[in-house]
Each structure stands twice: as structure tokens, then as C-alpha cells.
C-alpha atoms as a PDB file:
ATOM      1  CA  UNK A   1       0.000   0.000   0.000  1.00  0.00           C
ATOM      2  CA  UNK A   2       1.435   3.166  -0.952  1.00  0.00           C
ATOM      3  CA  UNK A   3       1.807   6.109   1.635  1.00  0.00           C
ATOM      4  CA  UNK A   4      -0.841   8.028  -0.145  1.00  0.00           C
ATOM      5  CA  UNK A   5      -3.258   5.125   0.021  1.00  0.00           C
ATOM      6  CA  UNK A   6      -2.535   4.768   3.372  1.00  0.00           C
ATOM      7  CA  UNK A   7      -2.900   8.449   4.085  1.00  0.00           C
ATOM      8  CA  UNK A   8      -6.382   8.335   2.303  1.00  0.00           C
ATOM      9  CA  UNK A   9      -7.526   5.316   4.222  1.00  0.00           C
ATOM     10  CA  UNK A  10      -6.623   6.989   7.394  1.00  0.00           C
ATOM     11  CA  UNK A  11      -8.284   9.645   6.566  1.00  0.00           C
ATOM     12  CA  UNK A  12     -11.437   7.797   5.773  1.00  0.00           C
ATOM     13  CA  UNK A  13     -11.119   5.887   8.981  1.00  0.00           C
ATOM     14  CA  UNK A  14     -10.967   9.018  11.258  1.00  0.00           C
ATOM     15  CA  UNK A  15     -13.853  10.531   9.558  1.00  0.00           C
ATOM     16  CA  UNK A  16     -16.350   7.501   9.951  1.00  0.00           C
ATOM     17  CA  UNK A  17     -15.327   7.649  13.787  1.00  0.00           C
ATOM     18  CA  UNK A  18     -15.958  11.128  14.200  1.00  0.00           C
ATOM     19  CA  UNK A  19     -18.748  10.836  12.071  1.00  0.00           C
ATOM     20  CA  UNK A  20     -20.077   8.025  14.749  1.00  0.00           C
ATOM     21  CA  UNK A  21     -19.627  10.472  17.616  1.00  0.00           C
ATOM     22  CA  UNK A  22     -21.145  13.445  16.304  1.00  0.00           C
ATOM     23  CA  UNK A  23     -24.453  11.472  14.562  1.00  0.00           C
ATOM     24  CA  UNK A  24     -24.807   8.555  16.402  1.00  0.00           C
ATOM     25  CA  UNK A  25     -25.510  10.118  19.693  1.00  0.00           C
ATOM     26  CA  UNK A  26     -28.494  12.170  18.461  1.00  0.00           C
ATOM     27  CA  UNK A  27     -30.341   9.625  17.409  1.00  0.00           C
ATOM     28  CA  UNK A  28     -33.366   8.207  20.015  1.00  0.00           C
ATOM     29  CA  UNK A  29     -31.639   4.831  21.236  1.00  0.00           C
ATOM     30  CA  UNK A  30     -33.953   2.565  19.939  1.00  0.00           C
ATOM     31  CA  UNK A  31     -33.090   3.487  16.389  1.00  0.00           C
ATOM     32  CA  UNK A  32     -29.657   3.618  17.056  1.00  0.00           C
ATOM     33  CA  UNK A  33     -29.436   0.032  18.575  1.00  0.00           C
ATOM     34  CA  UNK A  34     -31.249  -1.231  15.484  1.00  0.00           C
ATOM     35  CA  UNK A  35     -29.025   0.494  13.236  1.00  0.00           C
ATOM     36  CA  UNK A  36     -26.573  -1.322  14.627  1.00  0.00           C
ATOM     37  CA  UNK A  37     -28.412  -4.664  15.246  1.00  0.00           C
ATOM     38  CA  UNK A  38     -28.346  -4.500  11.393  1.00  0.00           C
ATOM     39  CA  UNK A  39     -24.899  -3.323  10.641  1.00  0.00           C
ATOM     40  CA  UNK A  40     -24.078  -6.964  13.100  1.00  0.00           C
ATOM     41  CA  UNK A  41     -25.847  -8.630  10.689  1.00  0.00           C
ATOM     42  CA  UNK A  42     -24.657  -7.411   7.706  1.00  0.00           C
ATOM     43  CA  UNK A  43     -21.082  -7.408   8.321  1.00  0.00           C
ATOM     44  CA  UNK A  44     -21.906 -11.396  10.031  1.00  0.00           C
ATOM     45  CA  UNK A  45     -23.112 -12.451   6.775  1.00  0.00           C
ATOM     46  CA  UNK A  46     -20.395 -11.589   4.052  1.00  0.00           C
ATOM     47  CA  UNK A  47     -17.859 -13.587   6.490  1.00  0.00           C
ATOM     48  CA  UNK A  48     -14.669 -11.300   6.771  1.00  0.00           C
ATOM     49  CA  UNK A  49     -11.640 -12.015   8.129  1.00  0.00           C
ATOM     50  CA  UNK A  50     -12.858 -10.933  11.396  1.00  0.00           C
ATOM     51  CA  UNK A  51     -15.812 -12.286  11.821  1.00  0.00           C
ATOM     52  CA  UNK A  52     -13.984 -15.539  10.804  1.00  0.00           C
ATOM     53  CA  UNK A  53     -11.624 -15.137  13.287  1.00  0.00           C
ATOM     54  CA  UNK A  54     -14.326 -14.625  16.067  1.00  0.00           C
ATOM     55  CA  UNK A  55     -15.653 -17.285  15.409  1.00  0.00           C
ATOM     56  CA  UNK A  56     -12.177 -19.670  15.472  1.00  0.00           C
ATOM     57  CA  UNK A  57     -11.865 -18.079  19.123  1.00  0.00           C
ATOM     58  CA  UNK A  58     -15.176 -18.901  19.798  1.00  0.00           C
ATOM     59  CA  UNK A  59     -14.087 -22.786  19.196  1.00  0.00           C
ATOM     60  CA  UNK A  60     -11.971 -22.503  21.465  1.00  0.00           C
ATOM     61  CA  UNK A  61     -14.235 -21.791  23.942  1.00  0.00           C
ATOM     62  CA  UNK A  62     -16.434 -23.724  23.471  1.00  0.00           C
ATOM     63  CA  UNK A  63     -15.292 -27.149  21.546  1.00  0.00           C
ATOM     64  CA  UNK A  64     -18.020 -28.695  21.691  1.00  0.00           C
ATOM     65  CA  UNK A  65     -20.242 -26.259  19.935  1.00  0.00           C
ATOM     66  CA  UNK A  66     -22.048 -27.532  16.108  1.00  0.00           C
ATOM     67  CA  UNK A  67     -20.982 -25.574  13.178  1.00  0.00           C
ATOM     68  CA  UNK A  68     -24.497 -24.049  13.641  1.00  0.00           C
ATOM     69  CA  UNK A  69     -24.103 -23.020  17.343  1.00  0.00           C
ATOM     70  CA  UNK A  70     -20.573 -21.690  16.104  1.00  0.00           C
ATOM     71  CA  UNK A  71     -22.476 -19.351  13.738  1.00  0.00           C
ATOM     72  CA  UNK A  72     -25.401 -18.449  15.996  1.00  0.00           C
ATOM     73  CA  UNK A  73     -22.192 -17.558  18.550  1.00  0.00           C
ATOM     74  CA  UNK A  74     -20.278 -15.354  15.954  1.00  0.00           C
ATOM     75  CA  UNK A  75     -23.727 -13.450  15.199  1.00  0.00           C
ATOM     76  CA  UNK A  76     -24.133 -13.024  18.292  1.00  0.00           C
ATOM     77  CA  UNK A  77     -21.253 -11.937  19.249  1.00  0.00           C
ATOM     78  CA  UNK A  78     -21.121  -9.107  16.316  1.00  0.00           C
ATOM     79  CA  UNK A  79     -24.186  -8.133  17.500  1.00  0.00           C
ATOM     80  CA  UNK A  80     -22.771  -7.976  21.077  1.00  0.00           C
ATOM     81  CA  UNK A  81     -19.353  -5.820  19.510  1.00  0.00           C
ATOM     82  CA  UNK A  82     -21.510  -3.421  17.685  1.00  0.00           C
ATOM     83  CA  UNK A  83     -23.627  -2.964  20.568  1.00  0.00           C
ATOM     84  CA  UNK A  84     -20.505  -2.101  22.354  1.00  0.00           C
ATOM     85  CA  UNK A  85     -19.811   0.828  19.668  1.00  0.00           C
ATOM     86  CA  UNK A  86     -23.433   2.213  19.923  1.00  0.00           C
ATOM     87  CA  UNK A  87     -22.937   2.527  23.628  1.00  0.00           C
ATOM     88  CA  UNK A  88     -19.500   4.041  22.983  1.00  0.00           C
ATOM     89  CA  UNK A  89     -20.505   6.546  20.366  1.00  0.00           C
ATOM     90  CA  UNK A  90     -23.274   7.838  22.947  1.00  0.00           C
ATOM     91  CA  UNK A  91     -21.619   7.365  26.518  1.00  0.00           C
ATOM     92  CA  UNK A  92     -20.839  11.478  26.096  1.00  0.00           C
ATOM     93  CA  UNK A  93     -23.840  11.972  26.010  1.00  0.00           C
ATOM     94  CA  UNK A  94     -25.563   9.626  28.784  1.00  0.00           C
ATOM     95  CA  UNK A  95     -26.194  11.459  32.225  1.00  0.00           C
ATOM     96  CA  UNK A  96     -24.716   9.828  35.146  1.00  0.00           C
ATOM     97  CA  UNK A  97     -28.446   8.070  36.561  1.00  0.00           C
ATOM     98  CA  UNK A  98     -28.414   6.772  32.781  1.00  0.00           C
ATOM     99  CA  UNK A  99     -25.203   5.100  33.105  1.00  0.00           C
ATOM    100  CA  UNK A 100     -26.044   3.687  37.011  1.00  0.00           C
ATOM    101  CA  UNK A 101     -29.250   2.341  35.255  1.00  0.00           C
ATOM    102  CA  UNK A 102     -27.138   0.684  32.303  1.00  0.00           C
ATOM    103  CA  UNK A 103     -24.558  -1.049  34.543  1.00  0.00           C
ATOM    104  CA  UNK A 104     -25.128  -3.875  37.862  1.00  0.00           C
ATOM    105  CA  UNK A 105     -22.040  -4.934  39.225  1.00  0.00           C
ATOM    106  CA  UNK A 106     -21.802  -8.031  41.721  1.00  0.00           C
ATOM    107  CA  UNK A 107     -19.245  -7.828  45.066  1.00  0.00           C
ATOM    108  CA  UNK A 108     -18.212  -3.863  44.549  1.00  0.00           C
ATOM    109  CA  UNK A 109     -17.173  -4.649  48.086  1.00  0.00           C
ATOM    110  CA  UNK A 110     -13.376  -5.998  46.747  1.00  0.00           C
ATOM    111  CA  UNK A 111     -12.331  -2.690  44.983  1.00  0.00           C
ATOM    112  CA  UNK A 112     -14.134  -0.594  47.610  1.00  0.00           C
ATOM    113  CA  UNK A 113     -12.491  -2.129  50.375  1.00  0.00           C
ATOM    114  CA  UNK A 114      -9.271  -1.909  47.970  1.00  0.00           C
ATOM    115  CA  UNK A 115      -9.577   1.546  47.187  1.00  0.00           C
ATOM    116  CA  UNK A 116     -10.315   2.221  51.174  1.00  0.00           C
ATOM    117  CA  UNK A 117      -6.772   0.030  52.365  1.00  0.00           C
ATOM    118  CA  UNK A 118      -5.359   3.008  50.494  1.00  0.00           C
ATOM    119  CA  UNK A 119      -2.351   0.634  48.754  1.00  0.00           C
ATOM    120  CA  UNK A 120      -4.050   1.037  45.111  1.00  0.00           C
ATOM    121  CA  UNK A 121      -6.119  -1.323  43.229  1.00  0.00           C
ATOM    122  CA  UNK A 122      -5.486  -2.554  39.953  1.00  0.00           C
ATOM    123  CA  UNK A 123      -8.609  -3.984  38.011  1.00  0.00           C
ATOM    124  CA  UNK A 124      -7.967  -6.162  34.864  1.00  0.00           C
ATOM    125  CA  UNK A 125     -10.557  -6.998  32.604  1.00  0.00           C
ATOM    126  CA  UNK A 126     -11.169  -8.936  29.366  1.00  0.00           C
ATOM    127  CA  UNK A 127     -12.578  -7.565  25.971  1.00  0.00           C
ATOM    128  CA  UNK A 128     -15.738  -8.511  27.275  1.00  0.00           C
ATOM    129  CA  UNK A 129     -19.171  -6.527  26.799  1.00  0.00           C
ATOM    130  CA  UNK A 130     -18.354  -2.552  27.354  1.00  0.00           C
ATOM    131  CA  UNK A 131     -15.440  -2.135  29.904  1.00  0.00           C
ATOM    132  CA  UNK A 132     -15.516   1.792  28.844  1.00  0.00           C
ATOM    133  CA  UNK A 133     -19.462   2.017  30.227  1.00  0.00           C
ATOM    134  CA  UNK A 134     -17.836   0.228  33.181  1.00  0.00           C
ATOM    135  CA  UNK A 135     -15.322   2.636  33.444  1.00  0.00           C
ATOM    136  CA  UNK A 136     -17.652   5.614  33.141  1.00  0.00           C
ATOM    137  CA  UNK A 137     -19.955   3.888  35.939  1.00  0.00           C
ATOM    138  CA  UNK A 138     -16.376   4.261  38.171  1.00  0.00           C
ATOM    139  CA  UNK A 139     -16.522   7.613  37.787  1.00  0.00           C
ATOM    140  CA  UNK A 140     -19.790   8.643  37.544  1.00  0.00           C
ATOM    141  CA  UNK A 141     -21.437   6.242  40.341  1.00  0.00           C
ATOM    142  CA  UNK A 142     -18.668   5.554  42.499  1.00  0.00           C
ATOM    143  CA  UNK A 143     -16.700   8.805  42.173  1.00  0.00           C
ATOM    144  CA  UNK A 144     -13.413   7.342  41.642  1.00  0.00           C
ATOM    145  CA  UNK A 145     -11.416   8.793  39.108  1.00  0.00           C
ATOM    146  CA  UNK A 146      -8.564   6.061  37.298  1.00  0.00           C
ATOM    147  CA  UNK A 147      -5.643   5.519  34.773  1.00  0.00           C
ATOM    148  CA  UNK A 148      -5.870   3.651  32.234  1.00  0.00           C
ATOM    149  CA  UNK A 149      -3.591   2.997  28.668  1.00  0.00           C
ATOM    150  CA  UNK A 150      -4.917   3.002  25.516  1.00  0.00           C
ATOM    151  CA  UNK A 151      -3.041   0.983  22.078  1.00  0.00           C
ATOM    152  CA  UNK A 152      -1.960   4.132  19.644  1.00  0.00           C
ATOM    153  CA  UNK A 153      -3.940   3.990  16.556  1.00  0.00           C
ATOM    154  CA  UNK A 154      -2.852   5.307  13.006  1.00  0.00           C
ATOM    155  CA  UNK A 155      -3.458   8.073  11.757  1.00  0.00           C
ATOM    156  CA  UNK A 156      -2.554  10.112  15.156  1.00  0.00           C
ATOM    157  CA  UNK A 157      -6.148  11.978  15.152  1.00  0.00           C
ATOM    158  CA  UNK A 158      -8.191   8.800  15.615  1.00  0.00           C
ATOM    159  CA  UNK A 159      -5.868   8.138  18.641  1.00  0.00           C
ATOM    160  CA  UNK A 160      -6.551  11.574  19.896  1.00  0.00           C
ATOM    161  CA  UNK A 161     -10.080  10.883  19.102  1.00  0.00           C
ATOM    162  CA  UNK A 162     -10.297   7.848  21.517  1.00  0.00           C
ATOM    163  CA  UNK A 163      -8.126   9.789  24.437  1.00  0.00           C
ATOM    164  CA  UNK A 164     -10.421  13.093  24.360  1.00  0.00           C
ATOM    165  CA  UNK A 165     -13.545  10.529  24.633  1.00  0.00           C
ATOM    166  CA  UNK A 166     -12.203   8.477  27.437  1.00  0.00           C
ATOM    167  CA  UNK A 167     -11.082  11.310  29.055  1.00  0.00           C
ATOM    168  CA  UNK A 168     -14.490  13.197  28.693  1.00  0.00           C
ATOM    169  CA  UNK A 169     -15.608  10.364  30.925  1.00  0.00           C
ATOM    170  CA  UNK A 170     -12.968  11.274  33.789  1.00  0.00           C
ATOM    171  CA  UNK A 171     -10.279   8.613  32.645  1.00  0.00           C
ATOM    172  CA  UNK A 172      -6.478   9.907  32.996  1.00  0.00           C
ATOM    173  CA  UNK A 173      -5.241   7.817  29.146  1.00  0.00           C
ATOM    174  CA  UNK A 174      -1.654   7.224  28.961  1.00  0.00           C
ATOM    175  CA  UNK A 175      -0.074   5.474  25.551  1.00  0.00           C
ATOM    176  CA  UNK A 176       0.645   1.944  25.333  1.00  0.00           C
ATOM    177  CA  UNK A 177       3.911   2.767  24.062  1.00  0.00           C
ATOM    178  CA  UNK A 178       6.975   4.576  24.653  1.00  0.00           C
ATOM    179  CA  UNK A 179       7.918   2.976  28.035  1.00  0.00           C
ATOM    180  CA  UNK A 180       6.605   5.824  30.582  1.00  0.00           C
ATOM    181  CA  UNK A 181       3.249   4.286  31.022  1.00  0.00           C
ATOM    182  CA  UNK A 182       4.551   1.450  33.982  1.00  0.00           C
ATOM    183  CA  UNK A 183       6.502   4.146  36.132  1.00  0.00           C
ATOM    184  CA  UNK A 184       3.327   6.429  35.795  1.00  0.00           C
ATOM    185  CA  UNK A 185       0.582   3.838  37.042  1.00  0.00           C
ATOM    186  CA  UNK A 186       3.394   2.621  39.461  1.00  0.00           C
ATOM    187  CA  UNK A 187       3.137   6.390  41.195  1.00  0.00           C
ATOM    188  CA  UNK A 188      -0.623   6.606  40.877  1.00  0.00           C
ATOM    189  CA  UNK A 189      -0.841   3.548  43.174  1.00  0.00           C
ATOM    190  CA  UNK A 190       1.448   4.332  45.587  1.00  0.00           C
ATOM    191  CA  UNK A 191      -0.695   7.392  45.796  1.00  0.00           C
ATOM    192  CA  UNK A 192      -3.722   5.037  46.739  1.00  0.00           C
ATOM    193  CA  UNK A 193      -5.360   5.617  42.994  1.00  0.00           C
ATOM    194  CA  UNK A 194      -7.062   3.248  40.457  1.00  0.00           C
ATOM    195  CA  UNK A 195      -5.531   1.651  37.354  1.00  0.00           C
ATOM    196  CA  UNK A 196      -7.930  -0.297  34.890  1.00  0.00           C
ATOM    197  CA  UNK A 197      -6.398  -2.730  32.114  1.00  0.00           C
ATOM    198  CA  UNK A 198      -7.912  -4.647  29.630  1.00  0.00           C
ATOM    199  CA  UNK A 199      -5.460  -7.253  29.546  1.00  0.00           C
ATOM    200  CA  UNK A 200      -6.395 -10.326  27.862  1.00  0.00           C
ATOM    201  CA  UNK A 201      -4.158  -9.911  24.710  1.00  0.00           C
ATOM    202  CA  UNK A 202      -0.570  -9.362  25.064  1.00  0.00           C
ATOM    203  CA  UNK A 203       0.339  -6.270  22.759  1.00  0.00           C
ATOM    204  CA  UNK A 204       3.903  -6.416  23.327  1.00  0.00           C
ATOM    205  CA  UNK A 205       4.927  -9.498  22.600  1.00  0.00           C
ATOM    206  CA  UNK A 206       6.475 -10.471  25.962  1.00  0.00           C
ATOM    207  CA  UNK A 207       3.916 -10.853  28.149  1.00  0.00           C
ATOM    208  CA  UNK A 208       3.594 -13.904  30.102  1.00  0.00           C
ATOM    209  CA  UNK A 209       2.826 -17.409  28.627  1.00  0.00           C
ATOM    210  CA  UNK A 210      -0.824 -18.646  30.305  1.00  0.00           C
ATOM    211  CA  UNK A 211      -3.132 -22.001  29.789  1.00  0.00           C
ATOM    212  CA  UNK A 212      -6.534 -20.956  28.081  1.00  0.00           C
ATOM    213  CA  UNK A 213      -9.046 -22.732  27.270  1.00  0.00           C
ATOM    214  CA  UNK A 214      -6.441 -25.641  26.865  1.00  0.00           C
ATOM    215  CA  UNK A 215      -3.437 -24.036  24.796  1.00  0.00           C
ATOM    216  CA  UNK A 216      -1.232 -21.605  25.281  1.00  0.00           C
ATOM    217  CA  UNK A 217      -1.685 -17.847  24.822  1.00  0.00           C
ATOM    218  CA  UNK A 218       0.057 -14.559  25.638  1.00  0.00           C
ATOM    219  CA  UNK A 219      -1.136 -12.014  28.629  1.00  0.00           C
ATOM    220  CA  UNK A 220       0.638  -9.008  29.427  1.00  0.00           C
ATOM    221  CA  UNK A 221       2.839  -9.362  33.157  1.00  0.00           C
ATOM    222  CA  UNK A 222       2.037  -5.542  33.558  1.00  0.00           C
ATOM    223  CA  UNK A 223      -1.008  -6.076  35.711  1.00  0.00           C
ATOM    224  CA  UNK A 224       1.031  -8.680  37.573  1.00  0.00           C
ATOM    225  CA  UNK A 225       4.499  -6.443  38.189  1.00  0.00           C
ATOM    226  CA  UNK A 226       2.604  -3.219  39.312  1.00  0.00           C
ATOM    227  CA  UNK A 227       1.079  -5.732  41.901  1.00  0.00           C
ATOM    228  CA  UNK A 228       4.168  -6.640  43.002  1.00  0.00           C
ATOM    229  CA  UNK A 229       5.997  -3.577  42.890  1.00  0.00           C
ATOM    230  CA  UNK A 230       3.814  -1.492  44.437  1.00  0.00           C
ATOM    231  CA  UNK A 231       1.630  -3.774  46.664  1.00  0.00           C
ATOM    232  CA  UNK A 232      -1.639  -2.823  45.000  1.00  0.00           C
ATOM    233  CA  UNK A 233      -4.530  -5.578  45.115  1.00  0.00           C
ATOM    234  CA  UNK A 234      -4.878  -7.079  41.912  1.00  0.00           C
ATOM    235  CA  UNK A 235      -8.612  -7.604  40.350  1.00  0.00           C
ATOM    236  CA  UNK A 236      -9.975  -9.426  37.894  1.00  0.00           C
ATOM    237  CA  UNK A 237     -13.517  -8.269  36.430  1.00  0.00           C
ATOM    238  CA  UNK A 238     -15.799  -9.959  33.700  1.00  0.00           C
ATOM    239  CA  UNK A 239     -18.604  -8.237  32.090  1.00  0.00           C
ATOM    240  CA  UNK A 240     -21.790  -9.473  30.372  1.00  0.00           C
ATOM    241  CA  UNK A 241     -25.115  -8.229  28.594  1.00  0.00           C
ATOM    242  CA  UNK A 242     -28.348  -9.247  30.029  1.00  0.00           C
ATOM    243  CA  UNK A 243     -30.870  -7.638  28.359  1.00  0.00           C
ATOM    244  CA  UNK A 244     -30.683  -3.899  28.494  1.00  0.00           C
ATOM    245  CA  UNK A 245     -28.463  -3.811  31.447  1.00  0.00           C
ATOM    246  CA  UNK A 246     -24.568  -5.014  31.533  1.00  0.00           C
ATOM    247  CA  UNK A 247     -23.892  -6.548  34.612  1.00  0.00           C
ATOM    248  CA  UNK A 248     -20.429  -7.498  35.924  1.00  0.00           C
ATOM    249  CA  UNK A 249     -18.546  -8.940  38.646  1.00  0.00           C
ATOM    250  CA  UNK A 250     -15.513  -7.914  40.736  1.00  0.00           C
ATOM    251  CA  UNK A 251     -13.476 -11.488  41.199  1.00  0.00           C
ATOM    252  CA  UNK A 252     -11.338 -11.781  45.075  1.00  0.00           C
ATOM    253  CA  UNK A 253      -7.959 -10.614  45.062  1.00  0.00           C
ATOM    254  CA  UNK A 254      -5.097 -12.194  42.742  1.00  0.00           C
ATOM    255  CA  UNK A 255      -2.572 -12.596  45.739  1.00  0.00           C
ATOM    256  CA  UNK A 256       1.348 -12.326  45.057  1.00  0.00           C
ATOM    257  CA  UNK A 257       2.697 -15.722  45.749  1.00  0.00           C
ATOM    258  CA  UNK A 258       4.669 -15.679  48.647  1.00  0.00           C
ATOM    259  CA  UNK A 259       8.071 -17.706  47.048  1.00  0.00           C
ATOM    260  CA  UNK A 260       9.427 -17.548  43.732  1.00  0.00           C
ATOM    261  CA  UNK A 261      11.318 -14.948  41.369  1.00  0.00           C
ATOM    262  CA  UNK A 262       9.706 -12.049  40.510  1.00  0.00           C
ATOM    263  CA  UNK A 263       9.142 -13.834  36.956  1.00  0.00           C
ATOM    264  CA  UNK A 264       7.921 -16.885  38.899  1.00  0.00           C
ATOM    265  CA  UNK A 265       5.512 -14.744  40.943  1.00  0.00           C
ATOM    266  CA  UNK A 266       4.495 -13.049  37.581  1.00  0.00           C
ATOM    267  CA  UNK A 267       3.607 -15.809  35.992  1.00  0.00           C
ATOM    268  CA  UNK A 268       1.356 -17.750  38.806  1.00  0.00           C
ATOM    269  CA  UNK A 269      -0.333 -14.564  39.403  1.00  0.00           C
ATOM    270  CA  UNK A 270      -0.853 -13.320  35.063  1.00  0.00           C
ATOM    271  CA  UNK A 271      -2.819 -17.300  35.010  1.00  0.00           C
ATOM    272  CA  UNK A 272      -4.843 -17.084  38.226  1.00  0.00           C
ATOM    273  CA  UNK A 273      -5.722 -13.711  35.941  1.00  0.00           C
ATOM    274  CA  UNK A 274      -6.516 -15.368  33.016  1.00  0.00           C
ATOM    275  CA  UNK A 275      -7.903 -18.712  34.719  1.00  0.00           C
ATOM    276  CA  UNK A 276     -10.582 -16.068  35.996  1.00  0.00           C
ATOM    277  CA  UNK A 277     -11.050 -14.018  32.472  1.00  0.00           C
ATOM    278  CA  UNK A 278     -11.761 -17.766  31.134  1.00  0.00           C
ATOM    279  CA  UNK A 279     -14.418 -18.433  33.647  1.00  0.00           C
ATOM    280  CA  UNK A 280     -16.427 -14.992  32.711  1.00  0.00           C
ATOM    281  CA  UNK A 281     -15.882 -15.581  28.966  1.00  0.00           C
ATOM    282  CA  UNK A 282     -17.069 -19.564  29.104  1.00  0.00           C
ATOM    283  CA  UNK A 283     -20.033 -17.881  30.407  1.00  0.00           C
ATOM    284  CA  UNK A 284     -21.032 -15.578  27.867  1.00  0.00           C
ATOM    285  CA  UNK A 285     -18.480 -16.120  25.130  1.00  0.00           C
ATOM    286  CA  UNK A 286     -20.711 -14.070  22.541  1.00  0.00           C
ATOM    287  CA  UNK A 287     -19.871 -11.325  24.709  1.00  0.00           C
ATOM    288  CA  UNK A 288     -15.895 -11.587  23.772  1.00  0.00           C
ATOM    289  CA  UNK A 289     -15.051  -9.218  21.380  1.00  0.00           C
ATOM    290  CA  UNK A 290     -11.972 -11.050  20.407  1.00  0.00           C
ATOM    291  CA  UNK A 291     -11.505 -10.507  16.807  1.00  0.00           C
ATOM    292  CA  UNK A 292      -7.935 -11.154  16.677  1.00  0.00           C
ATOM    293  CA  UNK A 293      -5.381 -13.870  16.767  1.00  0.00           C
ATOM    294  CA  UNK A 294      -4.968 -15.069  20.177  1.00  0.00           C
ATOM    295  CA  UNK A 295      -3.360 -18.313  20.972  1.00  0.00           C
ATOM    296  CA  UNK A 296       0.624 -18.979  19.958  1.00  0.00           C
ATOM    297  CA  UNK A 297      -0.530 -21.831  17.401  1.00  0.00           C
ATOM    298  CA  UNK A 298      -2.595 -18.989  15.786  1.00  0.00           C
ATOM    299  CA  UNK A 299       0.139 -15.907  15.534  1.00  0.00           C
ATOM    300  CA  UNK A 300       2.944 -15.782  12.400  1.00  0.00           C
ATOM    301  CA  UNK A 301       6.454 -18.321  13.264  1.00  0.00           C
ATOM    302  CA  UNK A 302       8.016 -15.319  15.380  1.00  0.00           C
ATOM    303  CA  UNK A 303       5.234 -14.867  17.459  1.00  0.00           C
ATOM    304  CA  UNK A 304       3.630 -11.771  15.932  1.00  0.00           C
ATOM    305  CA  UNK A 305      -0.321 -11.544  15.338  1.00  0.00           C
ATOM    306  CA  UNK A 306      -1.019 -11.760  11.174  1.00  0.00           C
END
């Protein structure tokens, strides 16, 4: 692709999103959500690389699972990711009783009594359901402000697209990369603050080797080091969609393993992690929005997603 085909397509790309953001959100939400419901369905049926790819991570999950259920899964679970952009392209606009009435979260009581130990929490979380309406319910609801890091996306405006949104909802966004993110979250929970990861896909490729769903894939050691470094409590969280509502649940505590390197203690405490992610996505795997190359039998010979 030539850089002036890849300028164009950028182009294009940051226009559609900004285009979602400004019209989206003034439409009633019932036509929005079936606008949507149909642009699921559409994209479902002309089976794209992505939706192909869904549903190969969906087999995973569940192995057992007819050709058909596969399908009525990756439908689903289009459904479920484009659901996740409606939300997203109106969350600006939702008033904070809207998003307490769009969100029911089981045991709050582990990252409230976190938050009140004062030694930081970190919560992890799957691409599950909508982790940024969960997000603005931490903010809105509980009054808790957090860090988080977001992936930087090409061209540079649709990045600074995503960090003006996220912050508009009372997120602090640092960038994946550049190696200043770690030290930064490391100081925000000394201070007692709140760092939220989604942290189900390794981006770096290091991250910490992990058993799910019986073969091995990648998960960043991030959530896993701060823990240890800075002796923040470590949380797993799954989301689902029931209905109209998404409902979630904070998991107990990952603790830091008492013996072992800190490599050792990284990598017991990155698959009690994941062994909990695989529990909330075995659940309600149409809710995954995994629409990438996972697993280490599925990425290129040197380990790189394709």
C-alpha cells in the first residue's frame, strides 16, 4: 500500500469515527441500537476475516459447539461488539443516573475495600461486553477517578479521538507505548489511585505465557508487576449483557505468591488472571469481542499476530 493510500484510508477511517460520535448520539436509542443490530448482521453475513476469526476463538471456547451453534455464537457476538460501539458513540452523552441504570455490578465490596486500604487497586478486565461504560460507571457512580492505557492507533487523530472521549468520561489515558506508562501507574498507586487494564491480549509481545481454554496464549505481566511492585490488590472483572443492562462482577484478590522470582511470581499470578477471564468468557463467550489472533498456534512463526 502506498503512503498516499494509506494516508487516504486513514483519513477515511478518522472521519467515519468522528462521524459516529457526532451522529450517532443524536439519534433516540432505539433506532440507534437497530441500526446497529443491522450493521451486526450485515457485516456477520459476508464472512470477513474478522468475523472468521471470532468465530475460530469462539471454538476454542467452546469445543463442543455444532458448526451451527458456532455461527449463531459469531452473530451473536457481532451483534454484542456493535452494541458495544453504539454505547461508545453515545456514553458522552448519557447522564450519570443513565449510566447507574445501564450497569449492575456483583461484590463492589473488593475494589471498595481496595480503594479504602489506600495501597491502590489494579482492576484487569477482558474484551468482554463494554469495559468503557464500566469505566464511566467508576466515575460517575462511584466517584473514583482512574488511569488507564490506551493501544496508539494510526493516523494520530483517531488516537486523539479515543483519548479526548475516554477522558471526557474522567479517565487519565496514557499510551501503550513509549515505556513511561509502567513508572506512571506505578506512582498513581502508591498514591492510593485506580488503574484499569484490559489485559487479555498481550500487545507487546512479551507478556507472560498462560493455559486458556487448553493451549497456550500470551497475557501481558504488567497487571502482575505493578502488583508486586507497588503492593496494590490485583482484580480481575468480567462483564456481560443481560438484556438492556450489563452486569459485571468484581473477582477476590489475585494474591502475590509468597516464594518464587519475581518472573515466577508473575507468571502464577498473570494465570490465576486469566484462569478467571476464562471463567467470565465460558459464560457468555458471545460477549468476547476477540476478533484477533490469540493463541501462539494462531500468531505468524516469530510470534507476531497476522
Amino acid at each position: 500500500m502506498s503512503a498516499g493510500t494509506s494516508d487516504l484510508k486513514g483519513r477515511l477511517t478518522d472521519g467515519l469515527y468522528g462521524l459516529g460520535w457526532g451522529a450517532v448520539k443524536r439519534l433516540p436509542e432505539p433506532t440507534a441500537a437497530r441500526l446497529f443490530r443491522t450493521i451486526a448482521d450485515q457485516v456477520w453475513k459476508r464472512r470477513g476475516k474478522s468475523v472468521l476469526r471470532l468465530e475460530s476463538n469462539l471454538a476454542r471456547v467452546v469445543p463442543d459447539a455444532s458448526p451451527e451453534r458456532l455461527a449463531e455464537l459469531s452473530r451473536a457476538g457481532m451483534r454484542s461488539y456493535m452494541r458495544y460501539w453504539m454505547e461508545s458513540f453515545r456514553l458522552p452523552t448519557w447522564s450519570p443516573e443513565r449510566i447507574k441504570a445501564g450497569i449492575d455490578v456483583a461484590d463492589v465490596h473488593h475494589l471498595t475495600e481496595g480503594l479504602d486500604a489506600g495501597k491502590g487497586v489494579i482492576v484487569a478486565l477482558p474484551h468482554l461486553a463494554n469495559w468503557d461504560l464500566a469505566g464511566a460507571w467508576v466515575t460517575t457512580d462511584l466517584k473514583v477517578p482512574f488511569t488507564t492505557v490506551a493501544e496508539r492507533l494510526e493516523p494520530a487523530t483517531l488516537y486523539d479521538r479515543f483519548v479526548a472521549y475516554r477522558e471526557g468520561l474522567g479517565m487519565e489515558v496514557l499510551p501503550h507505548s513509549g515505556g513511561a506508562a509502567f513508572g506512571t501507574l506505578a506512582r498513581r498507586l502508591r498514591a492510593g489511585g485506580l488503574v484499569c487494564l484490559v489485559a487479555d491480549r498481550d500487545l507487546s509481545a512479551s507478556g507472560v505465557e498462560v493455559s486458556f481454554f487448553g493451549a497456550t496464549a500470551r497475557m501481558p505481566a504488567g497487571p502482575a508487576l505493578l502488583a508486586q511492585q507497588t503492593g496494590a490488590r490485583l482484580l480481575p472483572v468480567t462483564l456481560w449483557y443481560d438484556g438492556p443492562v450489563m452486569r459485571g462482577r468484581i473477582h477476590p484478590a489475585v494474591d502475590v505468591p509468597r516464594e518464587g522470582t519475581r518472573v515466577e511470581k508473575a507468571a502464577a499470578m498473570t494465570q490465576a488472571m486469566a484462569d478467571a477471564f476464562a471463567g467470565g468468557i465460558a459464560e457468555h463467550p458471545e460477549d468476547w469481542h476477540m476478533l484477533q489472533r490469540l493463541w501462539l498456534d494462531d500468531l505468524d512463526p516469530r510470534g507476531e499476530p497476522t
